[in-house]
N, C-alpha and C. Protein backbone atom coordinates (compact mmCIF):
# COMPACT_ATOMS: atom_id res chain seq x y z
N UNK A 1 35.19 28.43 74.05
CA UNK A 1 34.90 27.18 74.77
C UNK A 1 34.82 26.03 73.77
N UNK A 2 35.80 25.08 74.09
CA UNK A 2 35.38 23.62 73.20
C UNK A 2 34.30 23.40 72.80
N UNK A 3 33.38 22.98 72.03
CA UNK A 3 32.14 22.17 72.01
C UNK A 3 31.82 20.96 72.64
N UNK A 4 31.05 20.88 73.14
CA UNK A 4 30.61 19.85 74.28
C UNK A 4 30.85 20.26 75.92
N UNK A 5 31.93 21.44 76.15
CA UNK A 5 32.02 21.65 77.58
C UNK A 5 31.02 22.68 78.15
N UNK A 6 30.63 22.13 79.26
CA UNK A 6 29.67 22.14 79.70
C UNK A 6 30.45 23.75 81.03
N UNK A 7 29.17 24.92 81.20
CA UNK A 7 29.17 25.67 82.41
C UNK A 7 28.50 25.71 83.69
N UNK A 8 28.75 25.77 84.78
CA UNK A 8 27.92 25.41 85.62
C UNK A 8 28.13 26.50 87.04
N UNK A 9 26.96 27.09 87.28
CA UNK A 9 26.41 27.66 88.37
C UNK A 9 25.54 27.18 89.37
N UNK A 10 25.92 27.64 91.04
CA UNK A 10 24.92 26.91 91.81
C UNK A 10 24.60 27.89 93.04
N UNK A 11 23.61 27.94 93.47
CA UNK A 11 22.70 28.74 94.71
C UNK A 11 21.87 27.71 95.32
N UNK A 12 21.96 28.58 96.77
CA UNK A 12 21.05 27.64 97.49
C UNK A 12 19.63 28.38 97.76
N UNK A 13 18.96 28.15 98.40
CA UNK A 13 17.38 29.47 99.13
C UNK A 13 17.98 28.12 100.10
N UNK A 14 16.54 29.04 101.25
CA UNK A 14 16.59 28.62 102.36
C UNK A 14 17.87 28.35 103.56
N UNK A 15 17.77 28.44 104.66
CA UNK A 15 18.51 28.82 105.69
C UNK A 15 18.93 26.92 105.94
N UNK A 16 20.38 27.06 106.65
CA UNK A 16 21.06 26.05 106.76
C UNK A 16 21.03 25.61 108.46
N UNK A 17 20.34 26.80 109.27
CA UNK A 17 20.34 26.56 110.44
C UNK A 17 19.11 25.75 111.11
N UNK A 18 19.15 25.21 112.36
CA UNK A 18 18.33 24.53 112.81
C UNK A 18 17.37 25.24 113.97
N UNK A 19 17.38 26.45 114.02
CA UNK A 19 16.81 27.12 115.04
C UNK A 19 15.41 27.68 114.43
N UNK A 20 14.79 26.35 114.35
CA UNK A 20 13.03 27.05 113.42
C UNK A 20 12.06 27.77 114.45
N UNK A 21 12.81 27.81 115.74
CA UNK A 21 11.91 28.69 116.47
C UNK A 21 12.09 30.25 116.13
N UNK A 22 13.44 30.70 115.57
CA UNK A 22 13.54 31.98 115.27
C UNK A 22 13.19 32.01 113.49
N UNK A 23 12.51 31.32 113.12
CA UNK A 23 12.26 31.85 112.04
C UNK A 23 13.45 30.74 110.22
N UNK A 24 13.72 29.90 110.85
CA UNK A 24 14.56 29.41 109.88
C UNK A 24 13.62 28.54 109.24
N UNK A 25 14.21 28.41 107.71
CA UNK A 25 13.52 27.49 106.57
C UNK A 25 13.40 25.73 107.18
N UNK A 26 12.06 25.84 106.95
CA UNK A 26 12.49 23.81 107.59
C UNK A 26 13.09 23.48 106.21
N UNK A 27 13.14 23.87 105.20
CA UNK A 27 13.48 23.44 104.27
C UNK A 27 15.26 23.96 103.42
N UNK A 28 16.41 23.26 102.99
CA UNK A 28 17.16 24.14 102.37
C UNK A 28 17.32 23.43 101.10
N UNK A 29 17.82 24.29 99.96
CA UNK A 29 17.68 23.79 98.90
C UNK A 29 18.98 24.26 97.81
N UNK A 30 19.53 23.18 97.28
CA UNK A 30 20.54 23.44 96.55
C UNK A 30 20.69 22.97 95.00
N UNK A 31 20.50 24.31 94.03
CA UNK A 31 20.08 23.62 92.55
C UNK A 31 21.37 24.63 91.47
N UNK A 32 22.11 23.45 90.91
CA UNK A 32 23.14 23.44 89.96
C UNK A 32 22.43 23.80 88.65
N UNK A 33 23.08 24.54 88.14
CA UNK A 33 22.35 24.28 86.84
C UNK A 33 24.16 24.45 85.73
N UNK A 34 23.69 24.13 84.52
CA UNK A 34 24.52 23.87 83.66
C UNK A 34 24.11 24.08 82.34
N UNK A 35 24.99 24.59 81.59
CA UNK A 35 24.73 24.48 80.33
C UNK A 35 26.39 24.61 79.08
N UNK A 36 25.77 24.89 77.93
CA UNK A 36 27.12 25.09 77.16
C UNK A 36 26.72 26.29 76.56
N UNK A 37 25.70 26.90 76.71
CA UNK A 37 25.43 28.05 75.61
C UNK A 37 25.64 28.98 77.07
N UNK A 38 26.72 29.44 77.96
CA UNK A 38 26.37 30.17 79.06
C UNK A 38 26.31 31.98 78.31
N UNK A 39 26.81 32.41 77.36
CA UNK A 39 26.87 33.44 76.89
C UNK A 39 25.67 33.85 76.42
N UNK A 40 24.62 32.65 75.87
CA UNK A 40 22.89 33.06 75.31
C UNK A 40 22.15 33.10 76.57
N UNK A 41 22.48 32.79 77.93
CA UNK A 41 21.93 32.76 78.85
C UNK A 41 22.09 34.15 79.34
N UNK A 42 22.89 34.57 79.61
CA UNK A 42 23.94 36.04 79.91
C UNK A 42 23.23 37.17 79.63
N UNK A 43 22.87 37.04 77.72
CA UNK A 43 22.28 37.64 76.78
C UNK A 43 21.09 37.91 77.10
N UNK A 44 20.36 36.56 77.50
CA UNK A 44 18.98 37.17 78.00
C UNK A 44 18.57 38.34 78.89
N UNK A 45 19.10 37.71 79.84
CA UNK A 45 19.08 38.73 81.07
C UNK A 45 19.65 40.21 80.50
N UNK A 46 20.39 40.17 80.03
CA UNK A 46 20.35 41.57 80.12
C UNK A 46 19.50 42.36 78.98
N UNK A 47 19.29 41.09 78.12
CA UNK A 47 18.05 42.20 76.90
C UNK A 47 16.73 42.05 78.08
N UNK A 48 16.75 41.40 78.77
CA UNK A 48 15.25 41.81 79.64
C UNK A 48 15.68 42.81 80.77
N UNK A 49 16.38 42.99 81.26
CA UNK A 49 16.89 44.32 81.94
C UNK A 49 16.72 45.88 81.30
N UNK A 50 17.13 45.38 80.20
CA UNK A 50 16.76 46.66 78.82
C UNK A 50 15.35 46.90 78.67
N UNK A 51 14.83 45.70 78.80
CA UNK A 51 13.31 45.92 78.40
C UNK A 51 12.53 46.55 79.42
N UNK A 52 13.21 46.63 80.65
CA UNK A 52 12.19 47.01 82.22
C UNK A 52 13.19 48.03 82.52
N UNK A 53 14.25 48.58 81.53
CA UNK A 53 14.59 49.92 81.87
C UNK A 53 15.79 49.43 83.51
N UNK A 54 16.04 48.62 83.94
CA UNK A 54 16.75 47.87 84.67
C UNK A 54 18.39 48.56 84.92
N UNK A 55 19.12 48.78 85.85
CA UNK A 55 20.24 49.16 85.86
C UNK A 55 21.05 47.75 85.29
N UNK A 56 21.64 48.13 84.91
CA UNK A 56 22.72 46.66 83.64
C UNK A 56 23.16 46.02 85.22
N UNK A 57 23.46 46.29 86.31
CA UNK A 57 23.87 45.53 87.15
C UNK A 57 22.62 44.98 88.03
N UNK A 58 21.68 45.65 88.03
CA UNK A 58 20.38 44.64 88.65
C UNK A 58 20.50 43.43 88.78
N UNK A 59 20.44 42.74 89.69
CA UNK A 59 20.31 41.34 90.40
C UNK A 59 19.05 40.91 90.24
N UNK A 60 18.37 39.79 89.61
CA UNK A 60 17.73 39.12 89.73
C UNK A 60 18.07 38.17 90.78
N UNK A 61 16.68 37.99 91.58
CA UNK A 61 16.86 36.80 92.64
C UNK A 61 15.14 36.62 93.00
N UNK A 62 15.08 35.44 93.38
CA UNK A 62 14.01 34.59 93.92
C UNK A 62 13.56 35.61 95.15
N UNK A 63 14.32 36.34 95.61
CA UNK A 63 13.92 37.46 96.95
C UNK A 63 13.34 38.70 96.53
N UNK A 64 14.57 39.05 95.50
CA UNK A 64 14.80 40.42 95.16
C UNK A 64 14.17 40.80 93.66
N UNK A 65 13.82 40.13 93.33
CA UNK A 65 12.32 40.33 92.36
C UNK A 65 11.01 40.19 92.59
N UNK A 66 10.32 41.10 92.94
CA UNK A 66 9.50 40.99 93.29
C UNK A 66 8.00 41.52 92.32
N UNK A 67 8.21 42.37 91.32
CA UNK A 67 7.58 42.73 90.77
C UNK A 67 6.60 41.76 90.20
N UNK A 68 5.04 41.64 90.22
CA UNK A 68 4.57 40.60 89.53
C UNK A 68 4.84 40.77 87.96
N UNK A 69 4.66 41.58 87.14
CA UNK A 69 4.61 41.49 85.35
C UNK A 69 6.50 41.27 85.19
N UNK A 70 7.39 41.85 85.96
CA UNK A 70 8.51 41.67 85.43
C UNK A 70 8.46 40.34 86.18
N UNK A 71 8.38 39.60 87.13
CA UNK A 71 9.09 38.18 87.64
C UNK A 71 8.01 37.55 86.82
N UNK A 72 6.93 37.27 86.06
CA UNK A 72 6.54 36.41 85.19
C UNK A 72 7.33 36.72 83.98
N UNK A 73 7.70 37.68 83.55
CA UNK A 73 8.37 37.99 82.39
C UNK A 73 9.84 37.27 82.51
N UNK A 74 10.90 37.27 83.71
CA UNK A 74 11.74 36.80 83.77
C UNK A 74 11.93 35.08 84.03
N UNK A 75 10.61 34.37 84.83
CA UNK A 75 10.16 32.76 84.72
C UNK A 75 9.92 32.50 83.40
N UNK A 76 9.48 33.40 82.58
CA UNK A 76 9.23 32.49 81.02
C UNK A 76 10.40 32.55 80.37
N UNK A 77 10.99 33.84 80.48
CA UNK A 77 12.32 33.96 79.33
C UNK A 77 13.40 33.03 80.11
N UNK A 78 13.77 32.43 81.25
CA UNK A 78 14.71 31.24 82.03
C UNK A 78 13.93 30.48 81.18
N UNK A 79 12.17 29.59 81.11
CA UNK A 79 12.11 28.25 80.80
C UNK A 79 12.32 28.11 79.28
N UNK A 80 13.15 29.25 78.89
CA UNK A 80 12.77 29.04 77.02
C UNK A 80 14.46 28.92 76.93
N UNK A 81 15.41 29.40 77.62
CA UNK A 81 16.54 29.13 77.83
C UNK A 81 16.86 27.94 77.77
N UNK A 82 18.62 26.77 77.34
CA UNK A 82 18.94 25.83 77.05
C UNK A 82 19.65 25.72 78.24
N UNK A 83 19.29 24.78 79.13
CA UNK A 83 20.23 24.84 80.47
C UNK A 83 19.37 23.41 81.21
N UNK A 84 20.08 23.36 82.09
CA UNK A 84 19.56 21.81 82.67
C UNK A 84 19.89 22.25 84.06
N UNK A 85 19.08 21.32 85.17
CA UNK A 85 19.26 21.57 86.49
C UNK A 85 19.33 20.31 87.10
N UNK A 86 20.31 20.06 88.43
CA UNK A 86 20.14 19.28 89.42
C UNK A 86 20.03 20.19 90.69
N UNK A 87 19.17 18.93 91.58
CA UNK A 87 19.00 20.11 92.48
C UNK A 87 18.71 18.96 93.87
N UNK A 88 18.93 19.38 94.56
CA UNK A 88 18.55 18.83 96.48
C UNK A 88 17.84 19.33 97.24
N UNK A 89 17.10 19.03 97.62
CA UNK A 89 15.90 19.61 98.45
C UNK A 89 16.08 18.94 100.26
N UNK A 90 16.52 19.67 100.89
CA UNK A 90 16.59 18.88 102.35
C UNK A 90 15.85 19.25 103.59
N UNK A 91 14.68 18.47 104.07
CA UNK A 91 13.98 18.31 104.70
C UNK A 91 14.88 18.41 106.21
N UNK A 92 14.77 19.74 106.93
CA UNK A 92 15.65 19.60 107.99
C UNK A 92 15.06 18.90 109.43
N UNK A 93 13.55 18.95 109.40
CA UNK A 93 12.91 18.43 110.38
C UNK A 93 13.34 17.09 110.42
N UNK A 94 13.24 16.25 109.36
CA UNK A 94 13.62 14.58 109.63
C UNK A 94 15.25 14.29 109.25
N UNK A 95 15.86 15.24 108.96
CA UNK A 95 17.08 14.61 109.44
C UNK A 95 17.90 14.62 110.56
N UNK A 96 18.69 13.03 111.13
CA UNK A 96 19.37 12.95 111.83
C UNK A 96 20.48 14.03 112.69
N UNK A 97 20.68 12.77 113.59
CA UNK A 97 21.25 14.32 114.67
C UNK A 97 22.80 14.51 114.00
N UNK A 98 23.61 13.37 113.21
CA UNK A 98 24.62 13.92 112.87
C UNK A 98 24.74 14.93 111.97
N UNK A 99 23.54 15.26 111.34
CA UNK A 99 23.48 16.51 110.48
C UNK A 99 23.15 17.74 111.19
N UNK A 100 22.48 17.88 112.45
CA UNK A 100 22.41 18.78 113.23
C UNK A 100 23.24 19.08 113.94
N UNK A 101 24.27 18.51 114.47
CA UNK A 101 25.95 18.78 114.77
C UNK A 101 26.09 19.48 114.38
N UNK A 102 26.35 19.25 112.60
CA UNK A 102 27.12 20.46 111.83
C UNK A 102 26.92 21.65 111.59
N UNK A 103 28.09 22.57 111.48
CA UNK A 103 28.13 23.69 111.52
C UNK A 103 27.12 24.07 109.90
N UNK A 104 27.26 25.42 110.26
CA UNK A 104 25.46 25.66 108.73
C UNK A 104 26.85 25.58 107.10
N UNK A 105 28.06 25.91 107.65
CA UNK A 105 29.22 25.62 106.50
C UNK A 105 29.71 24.17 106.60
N UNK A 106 29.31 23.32 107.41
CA UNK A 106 29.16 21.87 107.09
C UNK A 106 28.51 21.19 106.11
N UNK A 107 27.02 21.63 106.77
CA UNK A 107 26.22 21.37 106.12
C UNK A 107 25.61 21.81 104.55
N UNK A 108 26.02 23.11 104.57
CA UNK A 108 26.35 23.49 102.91
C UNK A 108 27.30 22.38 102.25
N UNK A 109 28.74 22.44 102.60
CA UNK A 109 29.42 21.91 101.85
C UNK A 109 28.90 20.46 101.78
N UNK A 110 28.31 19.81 102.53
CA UNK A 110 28.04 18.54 102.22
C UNK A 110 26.76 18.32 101.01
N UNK A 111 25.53 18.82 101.44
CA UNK A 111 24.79 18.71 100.06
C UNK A 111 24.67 20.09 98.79
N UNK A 112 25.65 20.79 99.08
CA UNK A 112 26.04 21.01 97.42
C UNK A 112 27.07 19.99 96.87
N UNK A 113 28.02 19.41 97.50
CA UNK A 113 28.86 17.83 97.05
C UNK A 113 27.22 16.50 96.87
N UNK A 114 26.70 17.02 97.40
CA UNK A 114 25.73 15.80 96.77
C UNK A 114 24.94 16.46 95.27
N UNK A 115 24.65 17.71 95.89
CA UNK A 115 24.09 18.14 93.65
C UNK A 115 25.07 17.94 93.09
N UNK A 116 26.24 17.78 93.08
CA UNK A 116 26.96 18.00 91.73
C UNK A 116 27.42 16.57 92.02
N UNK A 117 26.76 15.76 92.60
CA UNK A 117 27.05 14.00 92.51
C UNK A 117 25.82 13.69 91.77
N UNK A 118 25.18 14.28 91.42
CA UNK A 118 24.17 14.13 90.15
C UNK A 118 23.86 14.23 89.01
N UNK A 119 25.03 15.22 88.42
CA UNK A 119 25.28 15.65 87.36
C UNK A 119 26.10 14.62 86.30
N UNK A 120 26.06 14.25 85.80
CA UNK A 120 27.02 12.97 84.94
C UNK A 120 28.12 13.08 85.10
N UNK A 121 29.33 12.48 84.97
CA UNK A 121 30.25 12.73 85.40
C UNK A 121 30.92 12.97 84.10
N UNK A 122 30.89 12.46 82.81
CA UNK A 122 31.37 13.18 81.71
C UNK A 122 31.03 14.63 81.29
N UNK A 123 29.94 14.99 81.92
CA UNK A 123 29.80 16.51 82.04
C UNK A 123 30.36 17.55 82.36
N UNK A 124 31.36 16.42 83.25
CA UNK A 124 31.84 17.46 84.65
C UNK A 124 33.69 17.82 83.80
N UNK A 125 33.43 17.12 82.31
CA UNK A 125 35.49 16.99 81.98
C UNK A 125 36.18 18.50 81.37
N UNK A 126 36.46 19.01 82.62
CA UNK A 126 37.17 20.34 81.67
C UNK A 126 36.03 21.36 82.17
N UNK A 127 35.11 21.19 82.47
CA UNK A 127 33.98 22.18 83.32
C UNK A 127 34.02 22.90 84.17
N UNK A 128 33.88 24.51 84.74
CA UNK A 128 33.69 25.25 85.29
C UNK A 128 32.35 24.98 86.30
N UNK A 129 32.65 24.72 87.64
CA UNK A 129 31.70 25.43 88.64
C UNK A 129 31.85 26.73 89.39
N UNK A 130 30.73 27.40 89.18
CA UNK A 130 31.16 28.77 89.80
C UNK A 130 29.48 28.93 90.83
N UNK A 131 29.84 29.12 92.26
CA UNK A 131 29.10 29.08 93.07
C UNK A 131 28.99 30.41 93.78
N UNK A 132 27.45 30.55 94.36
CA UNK A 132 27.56 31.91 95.12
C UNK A 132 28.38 32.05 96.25
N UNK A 133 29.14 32.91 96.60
CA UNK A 133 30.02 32.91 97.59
C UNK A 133 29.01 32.69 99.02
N UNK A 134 29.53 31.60 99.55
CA UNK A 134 28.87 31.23 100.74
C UNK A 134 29.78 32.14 102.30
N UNK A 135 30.77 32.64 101.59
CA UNK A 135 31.35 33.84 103.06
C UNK A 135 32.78 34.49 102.50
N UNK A 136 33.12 35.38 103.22
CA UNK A 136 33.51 36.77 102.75
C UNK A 136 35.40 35.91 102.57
N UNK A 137 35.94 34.89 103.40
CA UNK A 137 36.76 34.24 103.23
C UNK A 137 37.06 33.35 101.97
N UNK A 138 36.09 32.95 101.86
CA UNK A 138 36.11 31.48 100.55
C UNK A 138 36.45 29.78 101.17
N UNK A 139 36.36 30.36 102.63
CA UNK A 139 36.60 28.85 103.07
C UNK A 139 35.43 27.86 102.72
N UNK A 140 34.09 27.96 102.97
CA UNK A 140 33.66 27.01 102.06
C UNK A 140 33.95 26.47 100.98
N UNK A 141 33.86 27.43 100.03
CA UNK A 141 34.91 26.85 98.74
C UNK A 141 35.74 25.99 98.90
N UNK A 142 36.77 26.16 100.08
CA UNK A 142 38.22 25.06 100.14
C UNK A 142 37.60 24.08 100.74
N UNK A 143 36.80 24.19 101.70
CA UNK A 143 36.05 22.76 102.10
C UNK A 143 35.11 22.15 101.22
N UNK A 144 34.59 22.84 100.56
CA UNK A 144 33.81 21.95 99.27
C UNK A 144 34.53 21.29 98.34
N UNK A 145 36.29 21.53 98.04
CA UNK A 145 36.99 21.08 97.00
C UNK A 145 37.45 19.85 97.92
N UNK A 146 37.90 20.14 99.37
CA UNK A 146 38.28 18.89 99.73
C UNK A 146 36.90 17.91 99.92
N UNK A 147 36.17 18.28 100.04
CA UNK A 147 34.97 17.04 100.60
C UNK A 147 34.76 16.29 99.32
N UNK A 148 34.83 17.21 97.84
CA UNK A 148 34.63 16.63 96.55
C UNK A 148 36.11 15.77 96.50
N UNK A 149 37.27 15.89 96.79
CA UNK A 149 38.35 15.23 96.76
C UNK A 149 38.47 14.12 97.35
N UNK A 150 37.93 14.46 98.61
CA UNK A 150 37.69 13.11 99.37
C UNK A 150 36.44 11.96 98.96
N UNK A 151 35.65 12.20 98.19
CA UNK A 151 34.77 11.28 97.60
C UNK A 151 35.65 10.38 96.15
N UNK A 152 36.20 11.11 96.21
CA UNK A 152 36.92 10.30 94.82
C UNK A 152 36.25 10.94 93.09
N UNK A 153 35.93 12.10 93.64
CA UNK A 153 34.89 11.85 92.17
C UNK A 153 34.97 13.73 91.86
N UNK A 154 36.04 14.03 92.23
CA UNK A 154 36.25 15.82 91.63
C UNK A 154 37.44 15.68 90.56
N UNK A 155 37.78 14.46 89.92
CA UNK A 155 38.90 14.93 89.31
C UNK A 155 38.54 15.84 87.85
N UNK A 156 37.51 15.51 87.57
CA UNK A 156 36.86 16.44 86.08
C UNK A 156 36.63 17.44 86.03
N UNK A 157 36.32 18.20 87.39
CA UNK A 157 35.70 19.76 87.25
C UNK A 157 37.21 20.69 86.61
N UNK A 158 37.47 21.47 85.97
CA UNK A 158 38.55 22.21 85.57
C UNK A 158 38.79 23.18 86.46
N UNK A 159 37.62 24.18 87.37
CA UNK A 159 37.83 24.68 88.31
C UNK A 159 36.49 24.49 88.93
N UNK A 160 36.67 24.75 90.50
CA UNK A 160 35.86 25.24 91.86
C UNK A 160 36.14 26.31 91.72
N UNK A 161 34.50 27.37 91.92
CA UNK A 161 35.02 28.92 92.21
C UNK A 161 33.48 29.51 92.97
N UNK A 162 33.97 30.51 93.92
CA UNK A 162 32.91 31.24 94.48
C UNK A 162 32.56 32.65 93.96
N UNK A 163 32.08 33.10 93.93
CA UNK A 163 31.71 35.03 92.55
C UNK A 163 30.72 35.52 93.51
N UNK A 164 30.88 36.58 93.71
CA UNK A 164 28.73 37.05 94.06
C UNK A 164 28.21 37.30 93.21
N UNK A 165 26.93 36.71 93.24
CA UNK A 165 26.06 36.57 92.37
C UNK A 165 25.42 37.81 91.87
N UNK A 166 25.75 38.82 92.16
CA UNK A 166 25.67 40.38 91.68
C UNK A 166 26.35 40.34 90.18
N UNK A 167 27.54 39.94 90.20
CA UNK A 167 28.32 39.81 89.06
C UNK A 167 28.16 38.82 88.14
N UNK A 168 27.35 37.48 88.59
CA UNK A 168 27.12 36.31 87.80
C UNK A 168 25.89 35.89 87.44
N UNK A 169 24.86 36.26 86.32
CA UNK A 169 24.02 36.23 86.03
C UNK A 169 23.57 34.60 85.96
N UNK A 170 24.45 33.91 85.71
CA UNK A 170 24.62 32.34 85.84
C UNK A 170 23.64 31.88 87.33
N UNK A 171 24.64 32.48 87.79
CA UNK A 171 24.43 32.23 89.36
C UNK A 171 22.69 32.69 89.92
N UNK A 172 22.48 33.84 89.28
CA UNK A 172 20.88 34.37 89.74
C UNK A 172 20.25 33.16 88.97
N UNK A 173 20.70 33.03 88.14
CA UNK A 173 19.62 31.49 87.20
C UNK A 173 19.25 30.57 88.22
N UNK A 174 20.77 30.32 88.71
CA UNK A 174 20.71 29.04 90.11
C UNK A 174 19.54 29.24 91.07
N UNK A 175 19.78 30.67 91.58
CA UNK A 175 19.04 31.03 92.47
C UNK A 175 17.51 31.24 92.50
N UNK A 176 17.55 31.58 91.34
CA UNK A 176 15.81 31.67 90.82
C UNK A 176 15.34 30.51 90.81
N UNK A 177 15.99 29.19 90.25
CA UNK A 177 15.85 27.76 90.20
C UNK A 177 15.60 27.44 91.37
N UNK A 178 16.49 27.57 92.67
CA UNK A 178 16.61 27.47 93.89
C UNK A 178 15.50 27.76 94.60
N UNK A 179 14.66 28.95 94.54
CA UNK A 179 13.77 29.76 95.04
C UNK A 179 12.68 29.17 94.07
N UNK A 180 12.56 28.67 93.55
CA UNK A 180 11.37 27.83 92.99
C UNK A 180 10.89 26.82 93.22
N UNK A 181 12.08 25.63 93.97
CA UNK A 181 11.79 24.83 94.76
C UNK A 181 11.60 24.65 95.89
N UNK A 182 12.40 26.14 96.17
CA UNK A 182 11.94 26.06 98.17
C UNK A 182 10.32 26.19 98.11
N UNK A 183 9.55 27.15 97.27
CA UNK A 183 8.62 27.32 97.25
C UNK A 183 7.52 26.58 97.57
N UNK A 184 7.79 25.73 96.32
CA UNK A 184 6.72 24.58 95.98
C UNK A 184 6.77 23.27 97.21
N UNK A 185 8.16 23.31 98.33
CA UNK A 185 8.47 22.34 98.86
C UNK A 185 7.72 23.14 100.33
N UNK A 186 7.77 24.15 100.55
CA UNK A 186 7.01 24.92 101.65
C UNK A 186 5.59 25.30 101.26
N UNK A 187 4.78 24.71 100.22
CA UNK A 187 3.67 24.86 100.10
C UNK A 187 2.92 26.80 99.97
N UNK A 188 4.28 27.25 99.60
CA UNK A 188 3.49 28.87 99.60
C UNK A 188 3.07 29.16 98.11
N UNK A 189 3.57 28.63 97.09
CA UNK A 189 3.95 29.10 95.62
C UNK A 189 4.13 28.12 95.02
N UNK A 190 3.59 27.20 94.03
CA UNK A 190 3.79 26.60 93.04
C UNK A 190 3.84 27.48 91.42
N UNK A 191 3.88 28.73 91.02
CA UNK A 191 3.65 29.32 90.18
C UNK A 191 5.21 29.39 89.37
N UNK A 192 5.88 29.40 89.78
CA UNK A 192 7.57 29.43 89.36
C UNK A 192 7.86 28.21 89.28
N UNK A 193 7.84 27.51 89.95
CA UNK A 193 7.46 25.77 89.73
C UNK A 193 7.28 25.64 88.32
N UNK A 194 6.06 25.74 88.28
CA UNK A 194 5.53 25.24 87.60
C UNK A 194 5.61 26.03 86.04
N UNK A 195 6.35 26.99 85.85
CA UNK A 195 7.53 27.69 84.83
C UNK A 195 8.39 26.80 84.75
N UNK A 196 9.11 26.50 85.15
CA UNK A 196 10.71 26.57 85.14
C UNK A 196 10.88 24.78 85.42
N UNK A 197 9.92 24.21 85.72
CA UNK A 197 10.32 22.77 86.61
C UNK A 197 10.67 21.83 85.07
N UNK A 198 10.15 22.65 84.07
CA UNK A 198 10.33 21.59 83.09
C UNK A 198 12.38 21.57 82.99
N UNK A 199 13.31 22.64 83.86
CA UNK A 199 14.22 22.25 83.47
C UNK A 199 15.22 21.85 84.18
N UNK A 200 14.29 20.93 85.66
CA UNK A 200 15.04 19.93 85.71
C UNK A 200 15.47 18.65 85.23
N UNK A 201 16.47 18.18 85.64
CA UNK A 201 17.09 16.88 85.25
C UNK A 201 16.90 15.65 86.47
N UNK A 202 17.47 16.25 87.33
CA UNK A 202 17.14 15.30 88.69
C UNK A 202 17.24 16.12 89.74
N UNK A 203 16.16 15.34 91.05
CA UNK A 203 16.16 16.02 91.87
C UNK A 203 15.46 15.37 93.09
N UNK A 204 16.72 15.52 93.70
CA UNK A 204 16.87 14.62 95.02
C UNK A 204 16.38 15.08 96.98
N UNK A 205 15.46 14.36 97.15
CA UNK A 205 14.84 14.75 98.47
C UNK A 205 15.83 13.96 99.66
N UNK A 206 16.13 14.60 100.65
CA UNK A 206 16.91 14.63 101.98
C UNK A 206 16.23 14.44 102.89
N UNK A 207 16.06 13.41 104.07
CA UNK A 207 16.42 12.17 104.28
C UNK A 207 15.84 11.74 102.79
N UNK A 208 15.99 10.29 102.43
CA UNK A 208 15.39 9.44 101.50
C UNK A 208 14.08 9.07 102.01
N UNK A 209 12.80 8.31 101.87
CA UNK A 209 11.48 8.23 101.86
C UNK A 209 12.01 6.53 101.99
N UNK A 210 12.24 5.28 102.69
CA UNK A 210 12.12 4.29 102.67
C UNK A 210 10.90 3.85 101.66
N UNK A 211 10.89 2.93 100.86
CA UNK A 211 9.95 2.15 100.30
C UNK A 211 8.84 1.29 101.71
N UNK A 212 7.42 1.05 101.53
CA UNK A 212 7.15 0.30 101.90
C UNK A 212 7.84 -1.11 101.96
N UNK A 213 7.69 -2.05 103.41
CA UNK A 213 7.85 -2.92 103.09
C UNK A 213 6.66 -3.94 103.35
């Protein structure tokens, strides 16, 4: 990899649907993360897999870790990691009805195109995004490249790509990131938060909060 180009993985937590009577997140959340060292990131994870005796393909996730001594063990070794995050947090109760129209692959593709409208855009030159596969087709994917096309502002990424996150340790980073903010934004868990928050960069709440006037 050149020096200076930047890698980038992204996951969401929380549910995209609007039916909170059966149980859906009022909250969904979408956090990019990036870095250039993605191979020391890689590294970690699997010397801490080694260390908990871990099958080399074990998935870390914000769900699927549950252990208390290993998921504190895995929140400290992410915040000591070199990586940066943007991330979206969307409040589904107060947003508008044209967002409730959309289909839950609408509405994905639209605010993951808003995290990675946060990321600098010289970041983005010659850069890899690789995202959790949002369905067994990859049509999100093609609708996320056109919605980024249609903004005017995808010409830098080098590729769009979807992986399961089984295979992309990148991607569980996202997700752990992801699952740290749904947390703290649903009031159950500030403890991962409050690990890991030192590595965001920006991070944007859905609707916006008007200023007093």
């Amino acid at each position: 990899m050149p020096p200076g180009t930047w890698t980038f993985a992204g996951d969401e937590a929380g549910q995209t649907s609007f039916r909170f009577d059966r149980g859906a997140t009022r909250y969904f959340v979408v956090a990019i993360i990036g870095t250039r060292e993605p191979e020391t990131l890689r590294q970690a994870l699997k010397v801490l897999r080694q260390e908990y005796r871990l099958p080399a393909n074990y998935e870390f996730g914000s769900h699927k870790t549950t252990g208390r001594h290993l998921r504190s063990s895995l929140m400290e070794t992410i915040s000591r990691l070199d990586f940066q995050t943007w991330a979206v947090v969307v409040d589904k109760v107060k947003l508008s009805d044209r967002f409730r129209i959309m289909t839950g692959q609408q509405l994905y593709v639209y605010f993951v195109a808003e995290a990675m409208q946060l990321i600098p855009t010289t970041w983005c030159v010659g850069a890899t995004l690789t995202l959790d596969q949002f369905d067994e087709a990859g049509s999100a994917i093609t609708a996320l490249k056109r919605e980024w096309k249609r903004r005017g502002v995808g010409q830098g990424f080098k590729e769009i790509r979807g992986k399961r996150s089984r295979g992309e340790d990148l991607i569980q980073i996202a997700d752990l990131m992801a699952g740290a903010i749904l947390r703290k934004y649903e009031g159950r868990d500030d403890k991962a938060f409050q690990a890991v928050g030192v590595k965001l960069d920006s991070l944007k709440v859905y609707p916006e909060e008007k200023p007093p006037s």
